[in-house]
N, C-alpha and C. Protein backbone atom coordinates (compact mmCIF):
# COMPACT_ATOMS: atom_id res chain seq x y z
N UNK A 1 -67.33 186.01 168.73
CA UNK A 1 -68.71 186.47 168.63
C UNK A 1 -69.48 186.04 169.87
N UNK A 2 -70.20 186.89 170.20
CA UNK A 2 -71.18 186.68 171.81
C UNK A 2 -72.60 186.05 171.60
N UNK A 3 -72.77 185.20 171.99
CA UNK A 3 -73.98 184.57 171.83
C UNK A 3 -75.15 185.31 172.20
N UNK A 4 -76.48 185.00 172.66
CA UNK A 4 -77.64 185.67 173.13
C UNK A 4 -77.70 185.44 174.75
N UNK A 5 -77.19 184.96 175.20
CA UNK A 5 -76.83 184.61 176.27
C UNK A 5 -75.82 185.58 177.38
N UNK A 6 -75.13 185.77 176.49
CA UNK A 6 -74.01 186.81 176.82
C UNK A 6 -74.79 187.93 176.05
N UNK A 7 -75.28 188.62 175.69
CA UNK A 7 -75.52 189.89 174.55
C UNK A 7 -76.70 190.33 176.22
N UNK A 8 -77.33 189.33 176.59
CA UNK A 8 -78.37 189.43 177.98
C UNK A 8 -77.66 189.84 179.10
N UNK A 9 -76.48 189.28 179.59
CA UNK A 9 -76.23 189.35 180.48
C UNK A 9 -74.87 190.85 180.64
N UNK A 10 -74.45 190.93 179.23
CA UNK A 10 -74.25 192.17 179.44
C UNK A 10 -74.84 193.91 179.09
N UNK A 11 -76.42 193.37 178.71
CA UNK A 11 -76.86 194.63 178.91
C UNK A 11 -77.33 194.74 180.37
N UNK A 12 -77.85 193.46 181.23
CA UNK A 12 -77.73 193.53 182.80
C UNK A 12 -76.60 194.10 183.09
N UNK A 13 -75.44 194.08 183.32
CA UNK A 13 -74.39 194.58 183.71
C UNK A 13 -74.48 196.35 183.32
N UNK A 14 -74.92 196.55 182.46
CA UNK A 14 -75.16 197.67 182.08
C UNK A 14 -76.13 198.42 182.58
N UNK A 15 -77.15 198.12 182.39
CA UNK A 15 -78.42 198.26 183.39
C UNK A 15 -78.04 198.50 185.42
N UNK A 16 -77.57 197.61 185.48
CA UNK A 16 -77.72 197.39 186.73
C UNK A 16 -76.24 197.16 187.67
N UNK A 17 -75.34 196.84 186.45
CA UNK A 17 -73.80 197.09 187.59
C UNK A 17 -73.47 196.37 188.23
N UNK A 18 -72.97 196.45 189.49
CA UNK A 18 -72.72 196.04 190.25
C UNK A 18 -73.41 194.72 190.83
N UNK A 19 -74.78 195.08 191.16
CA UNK A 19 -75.52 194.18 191.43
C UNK A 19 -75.84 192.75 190.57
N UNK A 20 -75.57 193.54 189.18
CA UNK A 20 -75.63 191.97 188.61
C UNK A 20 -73.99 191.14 188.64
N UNK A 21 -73.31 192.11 188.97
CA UNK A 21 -71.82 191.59 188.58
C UNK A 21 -71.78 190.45 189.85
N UNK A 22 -72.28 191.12 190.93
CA UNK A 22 -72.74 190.32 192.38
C UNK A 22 -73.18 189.09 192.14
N UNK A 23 -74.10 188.99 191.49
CA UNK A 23 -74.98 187.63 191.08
C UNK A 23 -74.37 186.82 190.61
N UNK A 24 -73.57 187.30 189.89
CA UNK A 24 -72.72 186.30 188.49
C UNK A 24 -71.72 185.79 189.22
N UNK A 25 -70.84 186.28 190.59
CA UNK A 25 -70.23 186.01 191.47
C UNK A 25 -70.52 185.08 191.70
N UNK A 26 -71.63 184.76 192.34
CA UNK A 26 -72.33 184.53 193.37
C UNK A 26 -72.70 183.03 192.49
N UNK A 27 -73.21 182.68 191.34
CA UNK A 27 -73.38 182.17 190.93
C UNK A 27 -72.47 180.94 190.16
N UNK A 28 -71.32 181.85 189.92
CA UNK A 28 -70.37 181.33 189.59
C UNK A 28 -69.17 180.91 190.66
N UNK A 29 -69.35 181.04 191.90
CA UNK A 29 -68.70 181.18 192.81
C UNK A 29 -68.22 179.82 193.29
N UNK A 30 -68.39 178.36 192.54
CA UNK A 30 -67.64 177.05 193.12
C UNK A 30 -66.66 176.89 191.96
N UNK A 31 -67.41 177.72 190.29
CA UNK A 31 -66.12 177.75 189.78
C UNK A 31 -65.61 177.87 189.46
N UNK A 32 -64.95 179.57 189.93
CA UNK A 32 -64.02 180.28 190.09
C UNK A 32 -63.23 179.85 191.44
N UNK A 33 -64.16 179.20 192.59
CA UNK A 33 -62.95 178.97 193.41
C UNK A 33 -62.26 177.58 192.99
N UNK A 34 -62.30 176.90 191.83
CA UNK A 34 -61.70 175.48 191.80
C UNK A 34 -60.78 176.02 190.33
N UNK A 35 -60.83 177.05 189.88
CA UNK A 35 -59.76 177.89 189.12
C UNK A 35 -59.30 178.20 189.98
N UNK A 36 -58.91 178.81 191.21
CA UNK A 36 -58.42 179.24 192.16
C UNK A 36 -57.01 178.14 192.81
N UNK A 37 -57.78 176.95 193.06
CA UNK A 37 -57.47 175.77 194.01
C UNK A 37 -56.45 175.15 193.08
N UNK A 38 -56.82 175.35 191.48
CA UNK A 38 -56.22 174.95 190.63
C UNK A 38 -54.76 175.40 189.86
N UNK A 39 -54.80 176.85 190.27
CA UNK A 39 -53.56 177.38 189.92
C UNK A 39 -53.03 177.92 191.00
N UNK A 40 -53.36 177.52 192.44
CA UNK A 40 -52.32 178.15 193.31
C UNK A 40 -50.90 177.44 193.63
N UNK A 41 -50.00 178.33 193.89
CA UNK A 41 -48.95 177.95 194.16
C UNK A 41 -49.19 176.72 195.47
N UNK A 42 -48.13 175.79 195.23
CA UNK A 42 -48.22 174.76 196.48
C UNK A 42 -47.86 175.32 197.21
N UNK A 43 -47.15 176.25 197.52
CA UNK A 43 -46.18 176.84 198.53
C UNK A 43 -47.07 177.86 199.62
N UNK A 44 -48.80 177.51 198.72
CA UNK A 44 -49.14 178.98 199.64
C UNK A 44 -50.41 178.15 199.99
N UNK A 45 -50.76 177.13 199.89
CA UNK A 45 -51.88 176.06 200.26
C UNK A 45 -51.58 175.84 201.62
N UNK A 46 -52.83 176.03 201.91
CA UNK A 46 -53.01 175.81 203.75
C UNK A 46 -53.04 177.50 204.37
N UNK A 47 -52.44 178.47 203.77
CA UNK A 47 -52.11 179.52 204.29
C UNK A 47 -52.91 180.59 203.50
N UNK A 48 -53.65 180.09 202.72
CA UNK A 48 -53.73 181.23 201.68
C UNK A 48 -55.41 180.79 200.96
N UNK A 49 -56.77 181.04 201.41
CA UNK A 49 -57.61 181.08 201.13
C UNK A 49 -58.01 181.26 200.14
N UNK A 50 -58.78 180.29 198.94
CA UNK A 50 -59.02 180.56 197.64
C UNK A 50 -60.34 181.74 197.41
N UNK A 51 -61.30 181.43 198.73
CA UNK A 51 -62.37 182.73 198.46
C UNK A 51 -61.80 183.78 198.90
N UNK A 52 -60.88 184.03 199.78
CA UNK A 52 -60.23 185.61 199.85
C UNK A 52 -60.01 186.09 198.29
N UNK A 53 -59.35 185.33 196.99
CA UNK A 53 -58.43 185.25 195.98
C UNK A 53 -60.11 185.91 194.90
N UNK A 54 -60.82 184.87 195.45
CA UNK A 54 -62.17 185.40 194.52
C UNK A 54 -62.73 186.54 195.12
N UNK A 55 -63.12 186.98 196.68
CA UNK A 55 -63.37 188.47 196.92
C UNK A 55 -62.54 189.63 196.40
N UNK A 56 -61.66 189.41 196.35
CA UNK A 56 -60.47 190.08 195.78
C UNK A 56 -60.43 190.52 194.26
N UNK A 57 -60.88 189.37 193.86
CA UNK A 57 -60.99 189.81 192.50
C UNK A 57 -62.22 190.13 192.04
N UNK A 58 -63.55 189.98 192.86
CA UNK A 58 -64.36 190.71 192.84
C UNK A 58 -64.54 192.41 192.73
N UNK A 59 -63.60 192.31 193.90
CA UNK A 59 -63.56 194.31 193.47
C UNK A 59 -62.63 195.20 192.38
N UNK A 60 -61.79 193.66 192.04
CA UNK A 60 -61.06 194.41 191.09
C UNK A 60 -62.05 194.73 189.57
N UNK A 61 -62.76 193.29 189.34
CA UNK A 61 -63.75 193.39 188.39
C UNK A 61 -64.44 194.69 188.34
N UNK A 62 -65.20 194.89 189.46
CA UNK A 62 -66.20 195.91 189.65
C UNK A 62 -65.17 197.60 189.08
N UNK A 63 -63.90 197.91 189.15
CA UNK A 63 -63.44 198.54 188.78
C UNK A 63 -63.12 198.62 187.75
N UNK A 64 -62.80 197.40 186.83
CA UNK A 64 -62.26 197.19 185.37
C UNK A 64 -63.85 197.10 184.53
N UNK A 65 -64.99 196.57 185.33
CA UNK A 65 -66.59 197.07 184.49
C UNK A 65 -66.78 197.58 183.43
N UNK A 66 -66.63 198.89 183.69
CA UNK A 66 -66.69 200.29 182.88
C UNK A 66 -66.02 199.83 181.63
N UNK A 67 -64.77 199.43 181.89
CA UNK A 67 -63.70 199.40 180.76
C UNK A 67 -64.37 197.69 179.38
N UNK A 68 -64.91 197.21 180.34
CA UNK A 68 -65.11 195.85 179.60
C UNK A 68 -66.27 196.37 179.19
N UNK A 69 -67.14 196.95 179.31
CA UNK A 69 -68.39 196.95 178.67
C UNK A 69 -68.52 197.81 177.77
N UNK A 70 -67.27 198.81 177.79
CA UNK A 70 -67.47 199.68 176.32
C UNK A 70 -67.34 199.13 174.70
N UNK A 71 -66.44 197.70 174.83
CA UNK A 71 -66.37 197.13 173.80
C UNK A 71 -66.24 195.40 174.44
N UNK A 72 -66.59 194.43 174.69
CA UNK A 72 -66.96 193.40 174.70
C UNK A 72 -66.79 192.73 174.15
N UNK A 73 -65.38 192.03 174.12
CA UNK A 73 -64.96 191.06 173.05
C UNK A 73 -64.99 189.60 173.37
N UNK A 74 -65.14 189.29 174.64
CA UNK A 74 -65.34 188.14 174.74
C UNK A 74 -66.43 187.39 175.82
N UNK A 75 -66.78 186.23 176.00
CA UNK A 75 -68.38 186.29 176.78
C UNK A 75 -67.62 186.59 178.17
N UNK A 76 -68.94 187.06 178.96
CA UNK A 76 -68.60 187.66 180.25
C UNK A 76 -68.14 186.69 181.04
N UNK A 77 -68.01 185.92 181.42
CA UNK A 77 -67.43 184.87 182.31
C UNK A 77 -66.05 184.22 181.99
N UNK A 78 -65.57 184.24 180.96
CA UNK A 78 -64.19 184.50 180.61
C UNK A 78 -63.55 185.57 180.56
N UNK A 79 -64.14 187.02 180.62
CA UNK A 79 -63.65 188.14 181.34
C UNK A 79 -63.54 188.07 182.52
N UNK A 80 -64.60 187.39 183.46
CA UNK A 80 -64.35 187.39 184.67
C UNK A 80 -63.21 186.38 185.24
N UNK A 81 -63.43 185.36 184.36
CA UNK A 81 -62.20 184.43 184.27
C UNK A 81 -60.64 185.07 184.93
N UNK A 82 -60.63 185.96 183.93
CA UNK A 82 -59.52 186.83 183.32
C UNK A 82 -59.19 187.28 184.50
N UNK A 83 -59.85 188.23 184.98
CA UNK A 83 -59.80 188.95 186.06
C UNK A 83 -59.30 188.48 187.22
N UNK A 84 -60.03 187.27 187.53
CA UNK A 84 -59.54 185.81 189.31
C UNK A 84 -58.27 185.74 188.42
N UNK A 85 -57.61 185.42 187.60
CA UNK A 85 -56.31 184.82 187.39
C UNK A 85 -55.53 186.35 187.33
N UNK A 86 -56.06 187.31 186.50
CA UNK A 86 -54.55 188.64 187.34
C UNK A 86 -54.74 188.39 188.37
N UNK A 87 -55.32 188.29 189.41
CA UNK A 87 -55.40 189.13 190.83
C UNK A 87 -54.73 188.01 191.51
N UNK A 88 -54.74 186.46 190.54
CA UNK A 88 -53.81 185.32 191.22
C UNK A 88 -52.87 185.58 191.09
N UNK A 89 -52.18 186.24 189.98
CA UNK A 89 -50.88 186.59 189.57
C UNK A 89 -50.77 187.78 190.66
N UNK A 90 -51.15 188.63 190.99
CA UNK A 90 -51.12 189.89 192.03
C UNK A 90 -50.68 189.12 193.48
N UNK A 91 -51.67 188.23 193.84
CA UNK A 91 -50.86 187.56 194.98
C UNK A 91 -50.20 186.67 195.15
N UNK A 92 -49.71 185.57 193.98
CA UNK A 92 -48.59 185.35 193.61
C UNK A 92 -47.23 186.15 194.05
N UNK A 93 -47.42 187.58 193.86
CA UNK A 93 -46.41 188.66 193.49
C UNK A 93 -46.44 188.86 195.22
N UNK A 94 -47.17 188.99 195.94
CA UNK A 94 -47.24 189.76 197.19
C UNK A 94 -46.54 188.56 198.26
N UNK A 95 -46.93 187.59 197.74
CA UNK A 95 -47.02 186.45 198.66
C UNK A 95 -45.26 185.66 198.43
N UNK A 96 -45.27 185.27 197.05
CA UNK A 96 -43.84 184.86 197.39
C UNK A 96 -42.57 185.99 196.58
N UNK A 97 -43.09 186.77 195.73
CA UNK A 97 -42.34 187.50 194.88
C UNK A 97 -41.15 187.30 194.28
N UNK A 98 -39.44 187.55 194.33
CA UNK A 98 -38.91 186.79 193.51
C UNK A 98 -39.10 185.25 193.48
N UNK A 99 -39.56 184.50 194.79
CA UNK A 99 -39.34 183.22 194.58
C UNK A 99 -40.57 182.72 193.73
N UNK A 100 -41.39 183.58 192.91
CA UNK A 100 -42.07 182.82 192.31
C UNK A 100 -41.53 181.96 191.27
N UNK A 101 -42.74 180.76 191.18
CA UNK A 101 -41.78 179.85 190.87
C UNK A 101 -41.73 179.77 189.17
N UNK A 102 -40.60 179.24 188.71
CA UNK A 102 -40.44 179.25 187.26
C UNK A 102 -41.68 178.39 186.57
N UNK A 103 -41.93 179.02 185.65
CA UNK A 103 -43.18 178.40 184.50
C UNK A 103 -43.07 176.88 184.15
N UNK A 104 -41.89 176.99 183.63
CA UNK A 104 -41.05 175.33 183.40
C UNK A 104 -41.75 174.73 181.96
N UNK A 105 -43.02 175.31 181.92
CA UNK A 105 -43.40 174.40 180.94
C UNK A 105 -44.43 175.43 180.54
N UNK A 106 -44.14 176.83 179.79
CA UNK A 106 -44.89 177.70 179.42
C UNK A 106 -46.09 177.44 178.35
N UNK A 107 -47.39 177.65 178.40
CA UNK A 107 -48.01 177.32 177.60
C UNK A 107 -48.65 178.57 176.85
N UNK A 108 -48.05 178.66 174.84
CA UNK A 108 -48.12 179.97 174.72
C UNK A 108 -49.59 180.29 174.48
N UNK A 109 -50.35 180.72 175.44
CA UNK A 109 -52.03 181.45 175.41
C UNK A 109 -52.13 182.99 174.70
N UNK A 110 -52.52 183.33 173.98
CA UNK A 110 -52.36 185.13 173.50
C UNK A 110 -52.32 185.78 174.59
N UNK A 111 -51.92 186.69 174.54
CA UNK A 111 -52.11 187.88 175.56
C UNK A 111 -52.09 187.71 176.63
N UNK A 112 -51.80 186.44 177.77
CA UNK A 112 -51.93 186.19 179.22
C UNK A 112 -50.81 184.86 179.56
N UNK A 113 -50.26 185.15 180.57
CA UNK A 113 -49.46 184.06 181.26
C UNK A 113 -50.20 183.89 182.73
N UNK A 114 -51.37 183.35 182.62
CA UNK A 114 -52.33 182.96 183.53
C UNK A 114 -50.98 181.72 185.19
N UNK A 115 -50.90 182.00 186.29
CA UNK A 115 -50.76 180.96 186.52
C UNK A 115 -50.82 179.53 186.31
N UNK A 116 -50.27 178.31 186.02
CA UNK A 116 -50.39 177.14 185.78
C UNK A 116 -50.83 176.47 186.44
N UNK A 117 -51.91 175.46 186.02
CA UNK A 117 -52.52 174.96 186.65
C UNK A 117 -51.42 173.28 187.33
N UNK A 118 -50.96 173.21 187.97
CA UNK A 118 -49.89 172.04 187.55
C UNK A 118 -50.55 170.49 187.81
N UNK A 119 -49.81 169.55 187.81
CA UNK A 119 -50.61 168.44 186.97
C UNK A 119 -50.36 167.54 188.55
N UNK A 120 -49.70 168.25 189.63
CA UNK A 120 -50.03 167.36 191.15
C UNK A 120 -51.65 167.86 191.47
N UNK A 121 -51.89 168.87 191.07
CA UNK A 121 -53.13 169.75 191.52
C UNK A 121 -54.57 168.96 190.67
N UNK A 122 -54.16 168.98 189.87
CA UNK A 122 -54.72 167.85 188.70
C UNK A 122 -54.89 166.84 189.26
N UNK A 123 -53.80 165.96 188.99
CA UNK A 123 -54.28 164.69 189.61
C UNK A 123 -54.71 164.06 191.29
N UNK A 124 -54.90 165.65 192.04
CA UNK A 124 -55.76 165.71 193.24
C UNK A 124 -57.66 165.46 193.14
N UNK A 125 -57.55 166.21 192.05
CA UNK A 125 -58.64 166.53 191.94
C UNK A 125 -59.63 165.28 191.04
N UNK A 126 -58.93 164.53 190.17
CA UNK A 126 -59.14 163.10 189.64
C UNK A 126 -59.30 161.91 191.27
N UNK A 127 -58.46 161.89 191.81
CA UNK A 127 -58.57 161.25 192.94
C UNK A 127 -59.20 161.65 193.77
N UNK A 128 -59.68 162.98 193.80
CA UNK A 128 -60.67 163.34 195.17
C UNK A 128 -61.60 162.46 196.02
N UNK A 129 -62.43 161.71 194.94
CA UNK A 129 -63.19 160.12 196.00
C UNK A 129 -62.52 159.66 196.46
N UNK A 130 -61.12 159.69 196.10
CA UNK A 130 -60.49 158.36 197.17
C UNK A 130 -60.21 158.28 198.71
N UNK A 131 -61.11 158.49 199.69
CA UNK A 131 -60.69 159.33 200.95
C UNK A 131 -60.85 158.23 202.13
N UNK A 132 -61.34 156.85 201.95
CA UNK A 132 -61.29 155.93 202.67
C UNK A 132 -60.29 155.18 203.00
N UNK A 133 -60.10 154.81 204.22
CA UNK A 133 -58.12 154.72 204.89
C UNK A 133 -58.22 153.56 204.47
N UNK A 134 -59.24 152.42 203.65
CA UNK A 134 -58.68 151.46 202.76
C UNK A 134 -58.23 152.09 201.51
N UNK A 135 -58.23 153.02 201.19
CA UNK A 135 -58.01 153.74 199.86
C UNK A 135 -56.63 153.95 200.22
N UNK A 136 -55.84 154.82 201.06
CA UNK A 136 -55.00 155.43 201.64
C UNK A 136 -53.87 155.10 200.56
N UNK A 137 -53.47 153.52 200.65
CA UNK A 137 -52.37 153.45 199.78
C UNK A 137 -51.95 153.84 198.61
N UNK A 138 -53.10 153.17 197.95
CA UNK A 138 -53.30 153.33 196.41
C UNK A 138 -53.39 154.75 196.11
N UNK A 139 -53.54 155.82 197.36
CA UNK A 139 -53.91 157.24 196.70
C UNK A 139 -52.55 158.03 196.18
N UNK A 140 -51.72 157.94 196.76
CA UNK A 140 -50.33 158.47 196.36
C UNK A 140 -49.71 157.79 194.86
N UNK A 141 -49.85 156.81 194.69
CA UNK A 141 -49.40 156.00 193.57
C UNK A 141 -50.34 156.28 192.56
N UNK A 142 -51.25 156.30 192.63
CA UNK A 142 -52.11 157.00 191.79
C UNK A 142 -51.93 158.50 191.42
N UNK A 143 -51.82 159.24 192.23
CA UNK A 143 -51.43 160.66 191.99
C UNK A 143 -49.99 160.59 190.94
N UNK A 144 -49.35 159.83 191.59
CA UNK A 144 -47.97 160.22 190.80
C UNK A 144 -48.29 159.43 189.28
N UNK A 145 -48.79 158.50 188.81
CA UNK A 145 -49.40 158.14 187.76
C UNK A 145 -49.58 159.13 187.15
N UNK A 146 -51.04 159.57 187.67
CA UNK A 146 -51.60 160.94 186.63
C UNK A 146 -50.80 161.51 186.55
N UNK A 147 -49.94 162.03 187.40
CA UNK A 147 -48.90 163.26 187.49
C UNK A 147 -47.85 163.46 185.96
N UNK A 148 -47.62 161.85 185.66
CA UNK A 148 -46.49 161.66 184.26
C UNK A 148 -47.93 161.69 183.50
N UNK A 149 -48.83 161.19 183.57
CA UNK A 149 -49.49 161.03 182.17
C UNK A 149 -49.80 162.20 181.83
N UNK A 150 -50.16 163.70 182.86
CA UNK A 150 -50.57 165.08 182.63
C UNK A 150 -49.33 165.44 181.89
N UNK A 151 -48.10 165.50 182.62
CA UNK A 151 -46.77 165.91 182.37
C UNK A 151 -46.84 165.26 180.84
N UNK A 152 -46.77 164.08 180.46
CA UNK A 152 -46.40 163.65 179.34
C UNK A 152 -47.37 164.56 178.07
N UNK A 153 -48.16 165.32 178.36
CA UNK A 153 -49.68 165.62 177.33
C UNK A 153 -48.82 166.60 176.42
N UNK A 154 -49.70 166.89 175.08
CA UNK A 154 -49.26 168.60 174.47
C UNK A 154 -49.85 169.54 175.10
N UNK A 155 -48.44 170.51 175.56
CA UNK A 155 -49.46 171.49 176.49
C UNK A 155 -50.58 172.29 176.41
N UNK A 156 -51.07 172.28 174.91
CA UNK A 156 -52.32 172.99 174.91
C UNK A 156 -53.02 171.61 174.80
N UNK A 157 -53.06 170.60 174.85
CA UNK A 157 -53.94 169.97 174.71
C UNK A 157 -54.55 169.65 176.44
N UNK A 158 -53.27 170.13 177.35
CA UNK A 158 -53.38 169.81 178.68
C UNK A 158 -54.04 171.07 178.92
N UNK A 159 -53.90 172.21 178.33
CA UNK A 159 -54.74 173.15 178.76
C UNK A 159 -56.24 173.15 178.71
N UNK A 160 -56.46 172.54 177.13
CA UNK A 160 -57.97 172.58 176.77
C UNK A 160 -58.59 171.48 177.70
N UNK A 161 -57.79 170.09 178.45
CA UNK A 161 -58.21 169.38 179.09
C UNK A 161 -58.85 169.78 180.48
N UNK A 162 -57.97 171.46 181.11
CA UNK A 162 -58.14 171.86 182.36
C UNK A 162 -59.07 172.67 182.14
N UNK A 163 -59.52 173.19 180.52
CA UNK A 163 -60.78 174.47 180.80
C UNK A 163 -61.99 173.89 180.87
N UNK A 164 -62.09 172.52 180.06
CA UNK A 164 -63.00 172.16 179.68
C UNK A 164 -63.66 171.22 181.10
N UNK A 165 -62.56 170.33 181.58
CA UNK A 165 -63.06 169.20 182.47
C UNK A 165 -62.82 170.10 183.81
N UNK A 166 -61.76 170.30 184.22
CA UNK A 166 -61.93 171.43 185.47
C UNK A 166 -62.30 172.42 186.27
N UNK A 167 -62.46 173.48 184.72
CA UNK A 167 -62.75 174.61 185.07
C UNK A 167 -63.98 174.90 184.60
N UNK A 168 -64.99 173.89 183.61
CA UNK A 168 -65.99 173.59 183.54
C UNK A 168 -66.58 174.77 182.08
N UNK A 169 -65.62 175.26 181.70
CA UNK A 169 -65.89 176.16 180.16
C UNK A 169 -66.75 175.44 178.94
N UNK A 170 -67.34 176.05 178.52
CA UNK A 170 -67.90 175.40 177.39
C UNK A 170 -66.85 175.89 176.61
N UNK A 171 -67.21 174.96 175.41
CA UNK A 171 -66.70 174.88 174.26
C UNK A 171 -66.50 176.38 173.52
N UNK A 172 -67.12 177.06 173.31
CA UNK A 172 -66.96 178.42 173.25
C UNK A 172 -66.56 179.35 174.15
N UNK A 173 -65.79 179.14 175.02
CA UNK A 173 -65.46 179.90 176.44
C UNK A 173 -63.90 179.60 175.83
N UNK A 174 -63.60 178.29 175.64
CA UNK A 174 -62.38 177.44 175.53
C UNK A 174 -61.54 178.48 174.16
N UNK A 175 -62.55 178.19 173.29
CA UNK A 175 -62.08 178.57 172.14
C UNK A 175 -61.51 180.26 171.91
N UNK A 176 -62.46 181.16 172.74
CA UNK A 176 -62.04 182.43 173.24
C UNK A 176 -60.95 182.56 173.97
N UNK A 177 -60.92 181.59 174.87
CA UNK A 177 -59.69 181.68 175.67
C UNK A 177 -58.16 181.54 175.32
N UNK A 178 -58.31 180.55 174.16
CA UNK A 178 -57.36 179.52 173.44
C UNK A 178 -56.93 180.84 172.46
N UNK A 179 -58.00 181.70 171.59
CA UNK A 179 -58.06 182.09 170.24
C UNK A 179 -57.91 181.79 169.30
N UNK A 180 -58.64 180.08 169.70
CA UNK A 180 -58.85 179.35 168.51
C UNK A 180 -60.11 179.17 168.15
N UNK A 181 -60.74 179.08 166.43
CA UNK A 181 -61.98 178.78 165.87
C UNK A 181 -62.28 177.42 167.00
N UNK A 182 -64.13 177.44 167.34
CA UNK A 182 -64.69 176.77 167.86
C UNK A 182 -64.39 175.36 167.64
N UNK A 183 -64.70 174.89 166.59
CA UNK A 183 -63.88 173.73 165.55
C UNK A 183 -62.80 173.02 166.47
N UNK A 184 -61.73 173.59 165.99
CA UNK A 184 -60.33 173.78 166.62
C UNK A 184 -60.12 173.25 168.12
N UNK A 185 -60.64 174.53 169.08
CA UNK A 185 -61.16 173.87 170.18
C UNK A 185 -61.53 172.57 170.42
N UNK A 186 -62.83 172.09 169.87
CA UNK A 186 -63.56 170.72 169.79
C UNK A 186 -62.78 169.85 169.60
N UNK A 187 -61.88 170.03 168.37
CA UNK A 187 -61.00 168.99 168.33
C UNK A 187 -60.04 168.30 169.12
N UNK A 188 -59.18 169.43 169.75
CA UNK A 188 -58.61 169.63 170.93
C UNK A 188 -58.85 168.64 171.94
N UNK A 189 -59.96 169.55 172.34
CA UNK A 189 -60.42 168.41 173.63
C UNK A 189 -60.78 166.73 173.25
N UNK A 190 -61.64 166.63 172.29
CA UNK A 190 -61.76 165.23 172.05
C UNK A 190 -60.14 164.69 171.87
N UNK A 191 -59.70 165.20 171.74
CA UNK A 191 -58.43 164.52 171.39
C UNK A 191 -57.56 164.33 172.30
N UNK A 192 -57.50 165.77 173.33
CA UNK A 192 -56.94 165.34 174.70
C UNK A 192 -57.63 164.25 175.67
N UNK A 193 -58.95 164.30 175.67
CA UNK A 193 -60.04 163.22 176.46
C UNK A 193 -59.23 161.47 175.99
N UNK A 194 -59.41 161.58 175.12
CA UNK A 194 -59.50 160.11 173.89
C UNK A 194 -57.85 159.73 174.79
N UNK A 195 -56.61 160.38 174.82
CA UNK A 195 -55.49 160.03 174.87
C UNK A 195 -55.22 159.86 176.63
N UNK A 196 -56.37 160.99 177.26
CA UNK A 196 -55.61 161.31 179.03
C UNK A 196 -56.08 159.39 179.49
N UNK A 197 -57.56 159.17 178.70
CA UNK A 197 -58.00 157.92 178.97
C UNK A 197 -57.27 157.05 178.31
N UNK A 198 -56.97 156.61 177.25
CA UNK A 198 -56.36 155.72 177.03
C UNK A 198 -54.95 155.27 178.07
N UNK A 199 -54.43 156.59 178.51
CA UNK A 199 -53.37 156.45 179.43
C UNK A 199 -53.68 156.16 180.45
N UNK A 200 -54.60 156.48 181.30
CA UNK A 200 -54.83 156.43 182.37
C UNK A 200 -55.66 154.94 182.63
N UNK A 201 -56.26 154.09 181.41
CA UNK A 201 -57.03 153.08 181.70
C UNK A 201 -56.07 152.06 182.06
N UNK A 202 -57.06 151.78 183.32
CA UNK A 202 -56.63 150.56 183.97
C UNK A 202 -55.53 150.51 184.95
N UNK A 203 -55.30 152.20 185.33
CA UNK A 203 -54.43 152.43 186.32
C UNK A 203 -55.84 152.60 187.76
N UNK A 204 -55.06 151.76 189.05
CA UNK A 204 -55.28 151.03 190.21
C UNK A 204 -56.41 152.54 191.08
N UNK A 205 -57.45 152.05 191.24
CA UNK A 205 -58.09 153.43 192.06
C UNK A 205 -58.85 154.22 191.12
N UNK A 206 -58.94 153.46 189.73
CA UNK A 206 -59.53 154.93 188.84
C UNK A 206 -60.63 154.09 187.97
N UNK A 207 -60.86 153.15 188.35
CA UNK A 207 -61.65 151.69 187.84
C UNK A 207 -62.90 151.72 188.86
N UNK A 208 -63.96 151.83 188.13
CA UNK A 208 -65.69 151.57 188.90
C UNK A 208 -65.56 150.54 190.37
């Protein structure tokens, strides 16, 4: 069900098209590119621009429009969601093609095999302050830490951990995404939060 929030923003889209689809871009544009940063292949980092990945899927949106607004099943920003992750999967396909790489650890989502977000990419992004060459050491050992404690999670619980804390979804974004009751969701995450910390407390670099 679409809130008032969404029920607004897609009679704008309706109204006005393009231009609002622009805005919502535009607006949303640090994070969709850290969904981007988050499920790209390692193999294509350094070479392979995450805002090209979001212009890109900008125009694909603007073409699929029409089709999403005749019936509207889920809030607009998890459609758009939707959209940056085919077009990741599209250059996925262009970029390394058979060698893409195996799933390994499929997480079953309805209807989408979204790229994976993987849990080195993860635990980059937990360590990101650490950038001072007294830090230097501790930053690798730390990464590989998080790296087993992500690896060790239930994979939807590692998922609801990446929509919610990463990719910055509300709770109702999550639950659409998941196609699970709101509830459900909630639980989820508190439950992944409660456990990533308990694991992670008191590992070296991640302490005030």
């Amino acid at each position: 069900m679409l809130d008032e929030s969404d029920e607004s923003l897609i009679e704008a889209l309706r109204r006005f098209g393009e231009q609002t689809l622009a805005g919502m871009l535009s607006t949303n544009f640090e994070r969709l590119l850290r969904i981007v940063d988050l499920r790209l292949d390692p193999r294509l980092a350094g070479r392979l621009d995450a805002a090209d990945v979001v212009q890109e899927a900008f125009l694909a949106a603007r073409e699929r429009l029409s089709r999403f607004l005749r019936e509207p099943r889920v809030p607009v920003f998890v459609w758009l969601r939707g959209v940056v992750l085919d077009t990741l999967v599209d250059v996925h396909r262009r970029h390394l093609g058979a060698k893409m790489r195996d799933a390994g650890r499929e997480i079953p989502l309805p209807d989408a095999a979204p790229p994976e977000a993987t849990s080195i990419s993860l635990a980059a992004c937990l360590i990101g302050d650490l950038t001072s060459p007294s830090q230097a050491a501790i930053r690798e050992e730390t990464a590989r830490k998080i790296d087993q404690v992500l690896e060790g999670m239930d994979p939807i619980d590692r998922e609801v951990l990446i929509l919610r804390h990463f990719e910055q979804l509300t709770n109702d974004e999550v639950a659409s995404v998941l196609g699970v009751k709101k509830a459900a969701a909630s639980r989820r995450y508190t439950r992944a939060v409660t456990r990533f910390r308990e694991v992670v407390e008191g590992i070296s670099g991640l302490q005030g």
